[in-house]
Protein backbone atom coordinates (compact mmCIF):
# COMPACT_ATOMS: atom_id res chain seq x y z
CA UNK A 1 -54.69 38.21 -39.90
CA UNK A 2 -52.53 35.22 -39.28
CA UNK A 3 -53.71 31.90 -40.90
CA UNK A 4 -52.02 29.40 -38.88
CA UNK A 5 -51.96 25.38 -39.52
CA UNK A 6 -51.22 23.34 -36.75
CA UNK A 7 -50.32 19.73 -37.57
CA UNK A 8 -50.21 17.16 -33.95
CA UNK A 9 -46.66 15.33 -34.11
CA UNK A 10 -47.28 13.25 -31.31
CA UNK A 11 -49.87 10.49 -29.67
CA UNK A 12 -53.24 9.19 -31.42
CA UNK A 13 -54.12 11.78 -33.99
CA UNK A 14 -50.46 11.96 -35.03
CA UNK A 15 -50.21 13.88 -38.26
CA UNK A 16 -53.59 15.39 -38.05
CA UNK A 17 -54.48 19.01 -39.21
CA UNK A 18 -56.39 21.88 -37.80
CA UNK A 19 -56.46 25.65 -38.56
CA UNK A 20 -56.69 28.51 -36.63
CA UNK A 21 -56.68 32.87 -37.03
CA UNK A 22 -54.62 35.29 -34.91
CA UNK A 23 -55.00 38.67 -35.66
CA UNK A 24 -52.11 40.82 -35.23
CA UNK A 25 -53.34 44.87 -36.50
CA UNK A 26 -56.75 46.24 -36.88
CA UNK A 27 -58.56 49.56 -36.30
CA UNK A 28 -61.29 48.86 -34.01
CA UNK A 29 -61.39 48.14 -30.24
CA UNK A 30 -61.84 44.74 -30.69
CA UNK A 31 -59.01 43.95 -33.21
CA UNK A 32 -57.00 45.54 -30.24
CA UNK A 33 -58.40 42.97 -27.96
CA UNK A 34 -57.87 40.16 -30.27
CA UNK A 35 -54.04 41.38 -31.19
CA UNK A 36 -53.39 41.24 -27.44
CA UNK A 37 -54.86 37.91 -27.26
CA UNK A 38 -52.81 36.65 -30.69
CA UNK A 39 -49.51 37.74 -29.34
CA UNK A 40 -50.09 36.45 -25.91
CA UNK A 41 -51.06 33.28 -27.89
CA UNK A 42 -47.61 33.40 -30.04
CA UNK A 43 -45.37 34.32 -26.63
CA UNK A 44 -46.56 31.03 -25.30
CA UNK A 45 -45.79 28.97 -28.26
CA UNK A 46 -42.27 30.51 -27.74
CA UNK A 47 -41.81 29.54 -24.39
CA UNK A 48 -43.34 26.35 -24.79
CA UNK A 49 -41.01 25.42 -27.79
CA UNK A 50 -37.90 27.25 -26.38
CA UNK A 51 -38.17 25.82 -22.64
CA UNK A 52 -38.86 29.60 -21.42
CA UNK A 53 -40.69 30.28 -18.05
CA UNK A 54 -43.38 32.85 -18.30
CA UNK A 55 -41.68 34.88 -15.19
CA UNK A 56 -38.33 34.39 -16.79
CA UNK A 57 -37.31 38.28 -17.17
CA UNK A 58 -33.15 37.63 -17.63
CA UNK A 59 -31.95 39.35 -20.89
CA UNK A 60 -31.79 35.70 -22.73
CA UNK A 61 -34.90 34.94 -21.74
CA UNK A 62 -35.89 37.80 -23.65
CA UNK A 63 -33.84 37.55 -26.25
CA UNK A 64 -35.15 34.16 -27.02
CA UNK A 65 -38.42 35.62 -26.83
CA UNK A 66 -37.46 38.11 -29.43
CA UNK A 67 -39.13 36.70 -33.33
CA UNK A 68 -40.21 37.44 -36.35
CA UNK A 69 -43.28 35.78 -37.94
CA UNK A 70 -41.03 32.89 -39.88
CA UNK A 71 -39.53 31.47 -36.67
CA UNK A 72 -43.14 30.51 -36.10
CA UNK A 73 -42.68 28.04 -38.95
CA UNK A 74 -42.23 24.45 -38.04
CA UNK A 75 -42.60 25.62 -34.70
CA UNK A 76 -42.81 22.66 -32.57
CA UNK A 77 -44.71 22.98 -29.27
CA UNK A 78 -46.68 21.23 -26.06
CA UNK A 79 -50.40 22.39 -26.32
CA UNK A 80 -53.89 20.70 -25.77
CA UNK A 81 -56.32 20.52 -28.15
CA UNK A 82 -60.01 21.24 -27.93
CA UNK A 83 -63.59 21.08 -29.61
CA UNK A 84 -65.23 24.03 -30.55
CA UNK A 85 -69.21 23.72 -30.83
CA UNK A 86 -70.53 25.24 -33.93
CA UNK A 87 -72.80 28.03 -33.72
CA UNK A 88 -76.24 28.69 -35.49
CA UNK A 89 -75.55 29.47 -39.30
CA UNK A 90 -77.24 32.79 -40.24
CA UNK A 91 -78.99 32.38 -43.68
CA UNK A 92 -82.25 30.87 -41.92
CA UNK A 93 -81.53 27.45 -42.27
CA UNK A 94 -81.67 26.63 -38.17
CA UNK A 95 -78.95 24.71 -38.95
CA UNK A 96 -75.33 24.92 -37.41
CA UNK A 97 -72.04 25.21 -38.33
CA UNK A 98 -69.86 21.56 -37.83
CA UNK A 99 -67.94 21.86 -34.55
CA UNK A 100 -63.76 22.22 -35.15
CA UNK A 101 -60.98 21.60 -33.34
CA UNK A 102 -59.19 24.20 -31.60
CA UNK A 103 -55.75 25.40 -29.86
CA UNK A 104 -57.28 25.32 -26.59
CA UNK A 105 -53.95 25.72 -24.69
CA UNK A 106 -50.28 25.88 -24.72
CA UNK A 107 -48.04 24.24 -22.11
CA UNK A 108 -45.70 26.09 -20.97
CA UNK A 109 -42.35 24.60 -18.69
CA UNK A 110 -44.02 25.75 -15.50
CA UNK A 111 -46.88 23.27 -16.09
CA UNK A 112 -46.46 19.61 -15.08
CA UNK A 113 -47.22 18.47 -18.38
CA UNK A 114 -44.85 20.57 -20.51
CA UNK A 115 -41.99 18.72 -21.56
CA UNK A 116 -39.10 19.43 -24.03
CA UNK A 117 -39.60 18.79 -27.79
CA UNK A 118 -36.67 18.43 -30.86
CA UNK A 119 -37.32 20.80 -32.70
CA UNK A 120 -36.57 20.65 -36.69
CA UNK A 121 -33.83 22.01 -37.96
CA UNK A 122 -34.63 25.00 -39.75
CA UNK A 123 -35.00 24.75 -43.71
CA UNK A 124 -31.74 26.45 -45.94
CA UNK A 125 -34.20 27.93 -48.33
CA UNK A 126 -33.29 24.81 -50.60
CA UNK A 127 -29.82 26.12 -51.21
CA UNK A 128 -28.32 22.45 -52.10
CA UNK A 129 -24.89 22.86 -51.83
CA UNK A 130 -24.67 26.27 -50.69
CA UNK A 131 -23.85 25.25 -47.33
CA UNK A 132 -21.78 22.78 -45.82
CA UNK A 133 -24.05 19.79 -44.21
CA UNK A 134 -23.53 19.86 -40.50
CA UNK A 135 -21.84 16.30 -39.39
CA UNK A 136 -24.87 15.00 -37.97
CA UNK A 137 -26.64 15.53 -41.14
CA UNK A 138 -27.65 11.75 -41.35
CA UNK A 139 -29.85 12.41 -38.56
CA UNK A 140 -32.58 14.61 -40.96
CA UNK A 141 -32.02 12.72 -44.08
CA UNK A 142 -35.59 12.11 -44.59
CA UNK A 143 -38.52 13.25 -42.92
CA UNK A 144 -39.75 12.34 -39.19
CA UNK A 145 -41.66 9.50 -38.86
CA UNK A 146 -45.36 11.99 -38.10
CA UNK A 147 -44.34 13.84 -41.23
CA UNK A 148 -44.58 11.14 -43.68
């Protein structure tokens, strides 16, 4: 199982948390329906974040589509979010669990309301010096303003 934290960068509830599970092996019939539904959940974070169209079949296309888990990290992406309703607790209490937010969908470039997003640059493992800072390293000198 994937434990995944999403964090909004954008609008009213900038900077705000929620938490979700994708699971991605299992050994019954329904972790094979719920591994389908997790990796058609992570393809659509990668077209939404990479500009990809869902039909888009050319070989960079794929390509682009082509991760592993870590790319996933700092991911940044158009989705909606959603309420879930909390269902009965079972220990006889008759009381229910709180209602949470949820990923309820991800935007993808053939939707009007997908739009391109900056994405991050990715993170040198904290080498330091290791590498040479690119020229417009100015740019990422401290964090984005939804980060701090």
């Amino acid at each position: 199982m994937l434990d995944v934290e999403y964090v909004v960068v954008d609008g009213t509830h900038a900077r705000r948390k929620f938490w979700g599970n994708m699971v991605l092996a299992g050994t019954t019939d329904g972790h094979a329906e719920a591994v389908k539904i997790s990796r058609g959940v992570l393809r659509t974070i990668i077209e939404s974040a990479r500009g990809i169209k869902s039909d888009d079949m050319s070989p960079q296309a794929r390509a682009a589509r082509t991760v592993s888990l870590k790319d996933f990290d700092n991911l940044v992406f158009v989705g909606k979010i959603g309420i879930e309703k909390g269902g009965p607790k079972n220990d006889g209490s008759g009381e229910s669990w709180p209602d949470k937010n949820i990923l309820a969908a991800v935007i993808t470039p053939d939707k009007k309301e997908w739009h391109a997003v900056e994405q991050a640059p990715p993170f040198n493992g904290g080498a330091g010096g290791a590498q040479a800072a690119p020229a417009d390293a100015a740019l990422f000198s401290e964090p984005p303003e939804w980060a701090r």
